[in-house]
PDB file of N, CA and C in Angstrom:
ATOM      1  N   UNK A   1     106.167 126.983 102.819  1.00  0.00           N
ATOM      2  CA  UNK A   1     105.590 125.787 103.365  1.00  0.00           C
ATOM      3  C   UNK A   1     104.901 125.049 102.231  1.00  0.00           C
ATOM      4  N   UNK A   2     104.681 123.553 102.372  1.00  0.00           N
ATOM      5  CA  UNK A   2     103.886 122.754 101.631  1.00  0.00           C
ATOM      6  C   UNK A   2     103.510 121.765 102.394  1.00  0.00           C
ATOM      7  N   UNK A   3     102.716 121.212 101.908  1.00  0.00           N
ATOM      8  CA  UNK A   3     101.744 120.203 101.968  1.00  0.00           C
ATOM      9  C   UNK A   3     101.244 119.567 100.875  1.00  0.00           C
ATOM     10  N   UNK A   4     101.742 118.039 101.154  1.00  0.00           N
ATOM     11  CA  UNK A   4     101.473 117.077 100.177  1.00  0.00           C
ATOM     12  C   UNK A   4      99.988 115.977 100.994  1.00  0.00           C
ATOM     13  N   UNK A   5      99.297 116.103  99.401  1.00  0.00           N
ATOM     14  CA  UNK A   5      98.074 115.182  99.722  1.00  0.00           C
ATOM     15  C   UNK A   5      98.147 113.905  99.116  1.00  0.00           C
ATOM     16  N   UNK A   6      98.045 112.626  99.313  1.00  0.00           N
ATOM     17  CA  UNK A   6      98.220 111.799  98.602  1.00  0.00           C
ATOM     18  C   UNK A   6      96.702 110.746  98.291  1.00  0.00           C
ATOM     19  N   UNK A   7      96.091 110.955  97.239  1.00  0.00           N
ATOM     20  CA  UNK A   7      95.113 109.237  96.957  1.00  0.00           C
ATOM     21  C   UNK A   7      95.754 108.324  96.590  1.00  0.00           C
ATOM     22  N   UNK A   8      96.154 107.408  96.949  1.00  0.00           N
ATOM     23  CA  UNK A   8      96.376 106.299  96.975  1.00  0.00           C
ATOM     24  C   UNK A   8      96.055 105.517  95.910  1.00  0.00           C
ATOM     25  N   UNK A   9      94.456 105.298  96.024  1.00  0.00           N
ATOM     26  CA  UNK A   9      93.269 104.381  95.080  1.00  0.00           C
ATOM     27  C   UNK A   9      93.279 105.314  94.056  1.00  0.00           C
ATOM     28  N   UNK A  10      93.232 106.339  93.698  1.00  0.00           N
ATOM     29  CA  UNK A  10      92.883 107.018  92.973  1.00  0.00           C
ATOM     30  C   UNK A  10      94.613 107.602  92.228  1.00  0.00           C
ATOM     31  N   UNK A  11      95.798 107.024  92.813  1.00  0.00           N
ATOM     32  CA  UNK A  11      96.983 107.492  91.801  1.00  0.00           C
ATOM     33  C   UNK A  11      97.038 109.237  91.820  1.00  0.00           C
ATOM     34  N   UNK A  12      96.603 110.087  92.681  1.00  0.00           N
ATOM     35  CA  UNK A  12      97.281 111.318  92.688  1.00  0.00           C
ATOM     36  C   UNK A  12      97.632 112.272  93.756  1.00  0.00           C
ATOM     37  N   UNK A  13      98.017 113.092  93.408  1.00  0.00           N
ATOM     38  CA  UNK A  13      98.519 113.897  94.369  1.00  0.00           C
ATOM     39  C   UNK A  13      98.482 115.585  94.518  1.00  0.00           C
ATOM     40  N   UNK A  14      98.356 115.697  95.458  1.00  0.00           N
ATOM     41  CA  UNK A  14      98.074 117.528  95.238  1.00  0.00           C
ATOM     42  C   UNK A  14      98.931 117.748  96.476  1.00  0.00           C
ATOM     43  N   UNK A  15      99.641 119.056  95.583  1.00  0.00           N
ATOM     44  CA  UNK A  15     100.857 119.930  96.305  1.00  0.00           C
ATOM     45  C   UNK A  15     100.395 121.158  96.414  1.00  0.00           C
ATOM     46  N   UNK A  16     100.118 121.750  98.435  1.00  0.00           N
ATOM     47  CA  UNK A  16      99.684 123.233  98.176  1.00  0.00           C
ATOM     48  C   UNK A  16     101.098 123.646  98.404  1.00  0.00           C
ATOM     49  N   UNK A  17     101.199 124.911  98.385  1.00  0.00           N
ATOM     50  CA  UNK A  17     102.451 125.925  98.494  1.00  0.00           C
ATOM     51  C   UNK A  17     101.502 126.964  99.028  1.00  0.00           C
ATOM     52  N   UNK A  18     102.079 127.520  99.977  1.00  0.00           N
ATOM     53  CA  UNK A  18     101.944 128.399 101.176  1.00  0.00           C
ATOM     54  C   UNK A  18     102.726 129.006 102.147  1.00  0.00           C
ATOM     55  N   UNK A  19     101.829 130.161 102.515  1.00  0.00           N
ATOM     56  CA  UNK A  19     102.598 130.956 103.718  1.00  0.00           C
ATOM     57  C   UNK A  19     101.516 130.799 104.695  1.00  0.00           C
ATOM     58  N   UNK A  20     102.694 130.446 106.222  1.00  0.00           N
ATOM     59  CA  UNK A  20     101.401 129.899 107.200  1.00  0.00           C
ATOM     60  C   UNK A  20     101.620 130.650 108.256  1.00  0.00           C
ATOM     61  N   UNK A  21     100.755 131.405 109.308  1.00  0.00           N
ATOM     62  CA  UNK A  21     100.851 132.295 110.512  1.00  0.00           C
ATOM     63  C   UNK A  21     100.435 131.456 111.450  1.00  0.00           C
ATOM     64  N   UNK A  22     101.458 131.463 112.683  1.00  0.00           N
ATOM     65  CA  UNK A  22     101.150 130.741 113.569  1.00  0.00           C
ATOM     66  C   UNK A  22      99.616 131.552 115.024  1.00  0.00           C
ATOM     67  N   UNK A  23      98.894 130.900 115.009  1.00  0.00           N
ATOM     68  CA  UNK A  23      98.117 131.331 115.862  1.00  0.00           C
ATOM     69  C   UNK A  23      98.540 131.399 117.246  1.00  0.00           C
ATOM     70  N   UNK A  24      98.667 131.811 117.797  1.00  0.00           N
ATOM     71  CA  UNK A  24      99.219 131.622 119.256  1.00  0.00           C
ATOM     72  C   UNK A  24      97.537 131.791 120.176  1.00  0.00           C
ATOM     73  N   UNK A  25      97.846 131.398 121.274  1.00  0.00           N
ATOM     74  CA  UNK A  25      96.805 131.570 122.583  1.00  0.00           C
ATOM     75  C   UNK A  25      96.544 132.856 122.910  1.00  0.00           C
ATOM     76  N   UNK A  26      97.150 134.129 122.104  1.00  0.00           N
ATOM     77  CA  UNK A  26      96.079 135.173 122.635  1.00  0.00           C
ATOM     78  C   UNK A  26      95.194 135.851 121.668  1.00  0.00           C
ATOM     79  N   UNK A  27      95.159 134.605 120.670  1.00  0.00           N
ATOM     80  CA  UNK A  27      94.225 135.447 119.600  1.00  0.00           C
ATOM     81  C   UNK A  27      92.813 134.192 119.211  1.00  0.00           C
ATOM     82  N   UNK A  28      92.226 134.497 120.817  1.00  0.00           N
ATOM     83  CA  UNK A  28      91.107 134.108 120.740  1.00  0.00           C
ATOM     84  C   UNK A  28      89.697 133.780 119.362  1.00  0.00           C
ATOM     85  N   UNK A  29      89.764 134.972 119.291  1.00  0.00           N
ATOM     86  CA  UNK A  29      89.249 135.334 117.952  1.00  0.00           C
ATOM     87  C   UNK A  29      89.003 134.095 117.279  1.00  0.00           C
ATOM     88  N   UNK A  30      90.183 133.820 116.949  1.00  0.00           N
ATOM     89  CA  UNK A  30      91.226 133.053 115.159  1.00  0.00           C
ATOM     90  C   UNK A  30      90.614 131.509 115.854  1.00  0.00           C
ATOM     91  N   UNK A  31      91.363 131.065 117.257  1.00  0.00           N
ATOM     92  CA  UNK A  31      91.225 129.955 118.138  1.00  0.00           C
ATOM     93  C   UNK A  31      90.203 129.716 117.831  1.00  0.00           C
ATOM     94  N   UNK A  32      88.750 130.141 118.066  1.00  0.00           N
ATOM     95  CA  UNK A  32      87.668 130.147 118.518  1.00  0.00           C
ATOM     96  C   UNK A  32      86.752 129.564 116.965  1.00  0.00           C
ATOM     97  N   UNK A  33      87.263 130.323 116.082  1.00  0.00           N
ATOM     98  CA  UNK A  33      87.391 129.377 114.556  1.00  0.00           C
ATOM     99  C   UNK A  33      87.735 128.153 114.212  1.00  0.00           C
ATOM    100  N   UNK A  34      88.531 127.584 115.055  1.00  0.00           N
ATOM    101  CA  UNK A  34      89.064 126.486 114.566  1.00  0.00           C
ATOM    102  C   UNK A  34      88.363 125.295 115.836  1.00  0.00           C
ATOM    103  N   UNK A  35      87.739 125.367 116.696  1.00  0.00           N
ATOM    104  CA  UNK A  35      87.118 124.546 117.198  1.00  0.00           C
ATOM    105  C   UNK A  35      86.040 124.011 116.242  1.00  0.00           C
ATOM    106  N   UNK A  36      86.141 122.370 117.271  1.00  0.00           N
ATOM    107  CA  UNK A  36      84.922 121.159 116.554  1.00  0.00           C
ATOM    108  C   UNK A  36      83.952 120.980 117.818  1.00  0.00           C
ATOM    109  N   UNK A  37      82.627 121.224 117.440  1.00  0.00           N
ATOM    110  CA  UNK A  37      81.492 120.747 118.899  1.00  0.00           C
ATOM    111  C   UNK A  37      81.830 119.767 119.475  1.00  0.00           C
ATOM    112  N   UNK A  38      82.741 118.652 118.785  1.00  0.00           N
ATOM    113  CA  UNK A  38      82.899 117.493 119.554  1.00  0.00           C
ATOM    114  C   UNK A  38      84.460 117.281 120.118  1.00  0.00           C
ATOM    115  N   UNK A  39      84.850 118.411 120.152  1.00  0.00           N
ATOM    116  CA  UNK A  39      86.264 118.212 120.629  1.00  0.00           C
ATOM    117  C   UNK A  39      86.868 119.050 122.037  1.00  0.00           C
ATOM    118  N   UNK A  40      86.859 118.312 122.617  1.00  0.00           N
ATOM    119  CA  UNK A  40      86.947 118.340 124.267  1.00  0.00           C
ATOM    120  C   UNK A  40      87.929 119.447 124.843  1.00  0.00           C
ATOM    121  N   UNK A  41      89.321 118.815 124.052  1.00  0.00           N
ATOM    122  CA  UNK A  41      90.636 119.561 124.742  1.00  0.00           C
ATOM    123  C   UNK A  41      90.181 121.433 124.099  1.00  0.00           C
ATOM    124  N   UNK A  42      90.754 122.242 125.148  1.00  0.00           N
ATOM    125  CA  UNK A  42      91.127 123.448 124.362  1.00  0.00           C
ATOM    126  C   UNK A  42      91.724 123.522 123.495  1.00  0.00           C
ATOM    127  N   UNK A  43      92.279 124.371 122.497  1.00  0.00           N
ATOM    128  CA  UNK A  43      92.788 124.657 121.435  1.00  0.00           C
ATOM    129  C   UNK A  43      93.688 125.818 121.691  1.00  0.00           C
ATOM    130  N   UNK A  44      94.963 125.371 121.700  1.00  0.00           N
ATOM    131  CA  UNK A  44      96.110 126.295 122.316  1.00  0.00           C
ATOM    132  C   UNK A  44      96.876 127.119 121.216  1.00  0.00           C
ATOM    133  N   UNK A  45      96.360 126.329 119.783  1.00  0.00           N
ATOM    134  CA  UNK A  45      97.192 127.478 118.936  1.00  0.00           C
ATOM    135  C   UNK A  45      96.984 126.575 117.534  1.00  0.00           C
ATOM    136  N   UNK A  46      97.216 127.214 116.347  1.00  0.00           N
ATOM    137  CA  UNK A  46      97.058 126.942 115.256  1.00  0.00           C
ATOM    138  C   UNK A  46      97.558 127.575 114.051  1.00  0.00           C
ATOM    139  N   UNK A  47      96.899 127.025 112.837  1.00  0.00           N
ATOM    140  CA  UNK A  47      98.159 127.515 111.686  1.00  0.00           C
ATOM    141  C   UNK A  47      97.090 128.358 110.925  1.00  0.00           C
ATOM    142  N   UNK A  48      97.157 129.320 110.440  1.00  0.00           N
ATOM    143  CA  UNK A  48      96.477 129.760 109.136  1.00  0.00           C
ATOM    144  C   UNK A  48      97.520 129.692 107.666  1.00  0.00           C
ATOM    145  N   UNK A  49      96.857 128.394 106.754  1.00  0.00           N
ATOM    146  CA  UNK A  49      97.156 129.047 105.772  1.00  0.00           C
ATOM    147  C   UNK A  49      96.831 129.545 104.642  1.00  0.00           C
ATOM    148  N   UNK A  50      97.743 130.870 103.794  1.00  0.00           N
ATOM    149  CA  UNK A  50      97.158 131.620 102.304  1.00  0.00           C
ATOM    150  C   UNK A  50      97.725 130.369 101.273  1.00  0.00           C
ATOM    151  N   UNK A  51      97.318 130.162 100.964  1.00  0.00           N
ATOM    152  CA  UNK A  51      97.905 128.911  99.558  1.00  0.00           C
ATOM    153  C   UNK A  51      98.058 129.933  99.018  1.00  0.00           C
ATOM    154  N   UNK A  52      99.427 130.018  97.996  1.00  0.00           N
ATOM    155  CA  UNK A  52      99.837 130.944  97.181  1.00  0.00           C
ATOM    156  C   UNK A  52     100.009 129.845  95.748  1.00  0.00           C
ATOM    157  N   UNK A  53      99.582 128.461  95.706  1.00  0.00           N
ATOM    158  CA  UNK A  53     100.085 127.782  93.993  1.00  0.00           C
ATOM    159  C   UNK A  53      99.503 126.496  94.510  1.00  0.00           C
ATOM    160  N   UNK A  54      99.733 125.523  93.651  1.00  0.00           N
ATOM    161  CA  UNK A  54      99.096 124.139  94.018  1.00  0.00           C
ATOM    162  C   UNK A  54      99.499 123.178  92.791  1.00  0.00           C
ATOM    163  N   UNK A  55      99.792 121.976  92.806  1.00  0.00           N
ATOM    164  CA  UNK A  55     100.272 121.263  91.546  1.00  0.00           C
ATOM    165  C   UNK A  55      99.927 120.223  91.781  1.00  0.00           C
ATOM    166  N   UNK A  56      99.104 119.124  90.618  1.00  0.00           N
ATOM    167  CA  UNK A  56      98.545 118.111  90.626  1.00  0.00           C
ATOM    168  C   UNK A  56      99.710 117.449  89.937  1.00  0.00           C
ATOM    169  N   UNK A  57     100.623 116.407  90.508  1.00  0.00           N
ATOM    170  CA  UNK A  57     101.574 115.564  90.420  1.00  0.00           C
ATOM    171  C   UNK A  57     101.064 114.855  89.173  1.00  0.00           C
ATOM    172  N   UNK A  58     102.056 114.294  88.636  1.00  0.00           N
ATOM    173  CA  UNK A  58     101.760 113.191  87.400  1.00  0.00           C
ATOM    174  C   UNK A  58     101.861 111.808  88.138  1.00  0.00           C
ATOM    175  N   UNK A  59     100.662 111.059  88.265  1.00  0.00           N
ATOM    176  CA  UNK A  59     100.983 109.764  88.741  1.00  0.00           C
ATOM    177  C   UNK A  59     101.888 108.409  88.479  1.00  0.00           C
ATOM    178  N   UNK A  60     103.042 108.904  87.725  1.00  0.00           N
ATOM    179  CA  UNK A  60     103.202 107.815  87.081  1.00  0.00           C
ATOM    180  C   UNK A  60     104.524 106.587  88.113  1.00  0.00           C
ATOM    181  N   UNK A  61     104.496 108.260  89.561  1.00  0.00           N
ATOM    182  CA  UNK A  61     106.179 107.770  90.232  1.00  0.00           C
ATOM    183  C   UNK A  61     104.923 107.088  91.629  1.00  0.00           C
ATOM    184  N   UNK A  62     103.595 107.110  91.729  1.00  0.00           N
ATOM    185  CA  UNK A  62     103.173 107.130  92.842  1.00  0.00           C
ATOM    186  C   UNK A  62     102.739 105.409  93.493  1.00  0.00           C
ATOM    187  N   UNK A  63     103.390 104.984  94.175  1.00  0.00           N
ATOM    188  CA  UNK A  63     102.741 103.245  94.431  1.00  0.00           C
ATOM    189  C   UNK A  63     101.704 102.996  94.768  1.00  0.00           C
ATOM    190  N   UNK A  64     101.264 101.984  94.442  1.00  0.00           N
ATOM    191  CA  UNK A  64      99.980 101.648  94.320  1.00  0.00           C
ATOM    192  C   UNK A  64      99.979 101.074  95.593  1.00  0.00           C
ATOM    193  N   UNK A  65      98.787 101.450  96.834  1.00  0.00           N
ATOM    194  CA  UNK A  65      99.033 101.117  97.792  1.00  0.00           C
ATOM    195  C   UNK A  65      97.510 100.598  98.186  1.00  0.00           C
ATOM    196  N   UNK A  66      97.231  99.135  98.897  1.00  0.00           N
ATOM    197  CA  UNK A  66      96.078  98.633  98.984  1.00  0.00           C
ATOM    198  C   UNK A  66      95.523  98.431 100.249  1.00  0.00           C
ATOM    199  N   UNK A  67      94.375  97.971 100.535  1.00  0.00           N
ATOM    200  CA  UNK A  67      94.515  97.528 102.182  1.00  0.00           C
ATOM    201  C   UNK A  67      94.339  96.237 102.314  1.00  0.00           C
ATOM    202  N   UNK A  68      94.378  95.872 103.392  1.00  0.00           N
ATOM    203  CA  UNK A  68      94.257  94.171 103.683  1.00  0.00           C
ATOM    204  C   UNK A  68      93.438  93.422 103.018  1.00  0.00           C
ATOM    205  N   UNK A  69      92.173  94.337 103.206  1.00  0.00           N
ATOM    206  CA  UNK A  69      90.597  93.628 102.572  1.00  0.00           C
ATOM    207  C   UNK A  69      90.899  93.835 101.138  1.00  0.00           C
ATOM    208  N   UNK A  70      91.111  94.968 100.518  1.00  0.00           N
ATOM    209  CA  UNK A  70      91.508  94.714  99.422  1.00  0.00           C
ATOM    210  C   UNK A  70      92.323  93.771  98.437  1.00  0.00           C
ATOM    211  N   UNK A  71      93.657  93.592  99.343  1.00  0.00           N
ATOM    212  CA  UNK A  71      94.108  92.056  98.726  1.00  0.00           C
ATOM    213  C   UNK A  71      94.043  91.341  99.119  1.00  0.00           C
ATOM    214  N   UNK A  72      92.874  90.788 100.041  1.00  0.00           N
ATOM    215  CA  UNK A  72      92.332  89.657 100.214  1.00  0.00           C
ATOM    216  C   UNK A  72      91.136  89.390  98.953  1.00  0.00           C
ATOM    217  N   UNK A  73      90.660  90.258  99.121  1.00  0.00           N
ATOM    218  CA  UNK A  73      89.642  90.173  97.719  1.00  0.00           C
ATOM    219  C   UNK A  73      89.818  89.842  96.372  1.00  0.00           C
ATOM    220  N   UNK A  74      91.096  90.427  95.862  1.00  0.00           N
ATOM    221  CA  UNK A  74      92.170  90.351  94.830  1.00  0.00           C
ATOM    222  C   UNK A  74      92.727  88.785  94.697  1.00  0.00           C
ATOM    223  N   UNK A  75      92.940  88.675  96.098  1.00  0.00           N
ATOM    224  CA  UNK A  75      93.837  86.987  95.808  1.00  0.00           C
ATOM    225  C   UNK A  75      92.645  85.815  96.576  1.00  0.00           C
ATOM    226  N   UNK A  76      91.509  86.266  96.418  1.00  0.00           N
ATOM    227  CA  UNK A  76      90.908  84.999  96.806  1.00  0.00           C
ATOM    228  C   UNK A  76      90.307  84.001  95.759  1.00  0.00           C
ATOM    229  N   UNK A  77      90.358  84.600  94.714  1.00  0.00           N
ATOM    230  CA  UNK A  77      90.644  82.863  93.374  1.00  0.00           C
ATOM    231  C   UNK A  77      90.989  82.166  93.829  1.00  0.00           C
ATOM    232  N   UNK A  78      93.020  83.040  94.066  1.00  0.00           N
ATOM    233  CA  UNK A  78      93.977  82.493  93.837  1.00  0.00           C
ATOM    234  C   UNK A  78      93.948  81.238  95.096  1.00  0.00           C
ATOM    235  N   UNK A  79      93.552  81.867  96.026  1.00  0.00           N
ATOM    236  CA  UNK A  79      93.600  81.222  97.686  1.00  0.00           C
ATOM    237  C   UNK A  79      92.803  80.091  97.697  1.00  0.00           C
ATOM    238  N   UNK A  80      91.657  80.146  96.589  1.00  0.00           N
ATOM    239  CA  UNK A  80      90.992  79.144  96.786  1.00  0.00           C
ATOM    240  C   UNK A  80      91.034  78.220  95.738  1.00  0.00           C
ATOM    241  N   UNK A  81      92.027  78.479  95.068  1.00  0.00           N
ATOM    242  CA  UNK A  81      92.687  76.894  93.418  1.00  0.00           C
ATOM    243  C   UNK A  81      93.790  76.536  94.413  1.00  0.00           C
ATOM    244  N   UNK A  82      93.997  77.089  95.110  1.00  0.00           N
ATOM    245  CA  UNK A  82      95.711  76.646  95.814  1.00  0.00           C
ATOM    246  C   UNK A  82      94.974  75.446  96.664  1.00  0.00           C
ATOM    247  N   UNK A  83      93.685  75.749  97.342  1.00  0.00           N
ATOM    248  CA  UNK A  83      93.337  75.168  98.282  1.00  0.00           C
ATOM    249  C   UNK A  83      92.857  74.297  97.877  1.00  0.00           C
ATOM    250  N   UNK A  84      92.631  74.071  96.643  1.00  0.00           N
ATOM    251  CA  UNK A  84      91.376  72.679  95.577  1.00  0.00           C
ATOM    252  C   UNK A  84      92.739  71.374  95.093  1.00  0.00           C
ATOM    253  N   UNK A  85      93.993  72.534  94.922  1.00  0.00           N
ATOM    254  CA  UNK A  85      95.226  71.489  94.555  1.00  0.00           C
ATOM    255  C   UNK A  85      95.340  71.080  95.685  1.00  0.00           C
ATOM    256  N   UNK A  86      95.761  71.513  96.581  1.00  0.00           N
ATOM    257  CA  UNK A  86      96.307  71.097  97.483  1.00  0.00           C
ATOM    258  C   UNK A  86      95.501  69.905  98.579  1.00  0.00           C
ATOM    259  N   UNK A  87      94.430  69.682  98.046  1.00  0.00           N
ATOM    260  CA  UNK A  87      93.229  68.935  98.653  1.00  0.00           C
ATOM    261  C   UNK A  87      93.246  67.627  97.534  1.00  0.00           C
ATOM    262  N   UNK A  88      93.609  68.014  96.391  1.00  0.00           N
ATOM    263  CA  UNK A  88      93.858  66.884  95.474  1.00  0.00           C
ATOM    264  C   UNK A  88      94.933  66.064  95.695  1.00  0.00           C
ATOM    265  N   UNK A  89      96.235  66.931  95.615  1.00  0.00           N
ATOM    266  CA  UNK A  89      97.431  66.384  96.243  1.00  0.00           C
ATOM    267  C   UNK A  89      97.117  65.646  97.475  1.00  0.00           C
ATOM    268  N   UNK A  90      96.530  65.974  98.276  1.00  0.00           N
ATOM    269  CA  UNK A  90      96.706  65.077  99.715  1.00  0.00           C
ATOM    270  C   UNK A  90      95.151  63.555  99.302  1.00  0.00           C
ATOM    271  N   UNK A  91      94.485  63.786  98.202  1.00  0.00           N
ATOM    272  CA  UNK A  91      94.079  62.861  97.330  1.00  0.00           C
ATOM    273  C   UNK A  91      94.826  61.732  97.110  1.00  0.00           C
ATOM    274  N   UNK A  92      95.539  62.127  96.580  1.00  0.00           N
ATOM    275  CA  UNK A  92      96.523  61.236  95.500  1.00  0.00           C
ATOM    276  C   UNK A  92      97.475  60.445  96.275  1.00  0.00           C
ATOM    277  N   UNK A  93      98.404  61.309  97.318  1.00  0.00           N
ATOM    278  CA  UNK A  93      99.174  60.984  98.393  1.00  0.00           C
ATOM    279  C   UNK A  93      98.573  59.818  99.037  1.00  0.00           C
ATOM    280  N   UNK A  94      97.092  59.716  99.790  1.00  0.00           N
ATOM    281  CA  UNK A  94      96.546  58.740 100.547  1.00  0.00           C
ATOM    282  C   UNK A  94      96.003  57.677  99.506  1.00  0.00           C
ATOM    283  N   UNK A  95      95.894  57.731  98.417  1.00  0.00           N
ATOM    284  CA  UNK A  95      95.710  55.970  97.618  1.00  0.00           C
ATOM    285  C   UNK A  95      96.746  55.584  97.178  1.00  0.00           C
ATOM    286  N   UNK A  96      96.564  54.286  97.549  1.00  0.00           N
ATOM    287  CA  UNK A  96      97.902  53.518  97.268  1.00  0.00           C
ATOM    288  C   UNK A  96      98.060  53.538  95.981  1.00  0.00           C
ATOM    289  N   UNK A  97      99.555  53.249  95.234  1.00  0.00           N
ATOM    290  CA  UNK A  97     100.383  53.323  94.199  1.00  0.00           C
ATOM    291  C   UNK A  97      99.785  52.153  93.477  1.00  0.00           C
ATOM    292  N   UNK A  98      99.825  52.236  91.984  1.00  0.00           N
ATOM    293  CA  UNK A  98      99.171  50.585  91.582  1.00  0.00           C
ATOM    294  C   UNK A  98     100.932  50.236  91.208  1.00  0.00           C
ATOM    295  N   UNK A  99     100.993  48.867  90.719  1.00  0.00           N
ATOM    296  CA  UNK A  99     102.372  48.449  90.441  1.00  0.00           C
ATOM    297  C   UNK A  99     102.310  47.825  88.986  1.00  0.00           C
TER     298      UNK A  99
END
């Protein structure tokens, strides 16, 4: 088994490698570990795993991935020279032409 972790903002990645035992519903015990105080449903079964290796990826294949607010933040110069031309242009457009 593996499991890939990905940061995003941060360009890396971590790979565990593992062997995982499935918990089933009669091993209370194990179950009873893996509950959260704030989590309602029962807990019918679960994974244990031994990580046996782990590998920190080289970032160089990983995309750069942003969120909304983020490239809004990024392109709001840009959003706001577009908006200063484009306010000039409609300037220029409404006075008449000299001859």
């Amino acid at each position: 088994m593996s499991l890939i972790f990905m940061d995003y903002p941060n360009k890396t990645r971590l790979k565990l490698f593992g062997r995982v035992k499935i918990v089933g519903s009669d091993d209370e015990a194990v179950l009873s570990r893996l509950e959260l105080p704030d989590y309602r449903a029962r807990i019918e079964r679960g994974f244990v795993i031994t990580v046996e290796g782990f590998d920190w990826n080289c970032p160089q294949h990983i995309t750069e991935r942003l969120t909304l607010d983020e490239v809004r933040a990024v392109t709001a110069p840009l959003t706001a020279r577009i908006a200063e031309l484009e306010a000039e242009l409609a300037r220029q457009a409404a006075q008449p032409r000299a001859r």
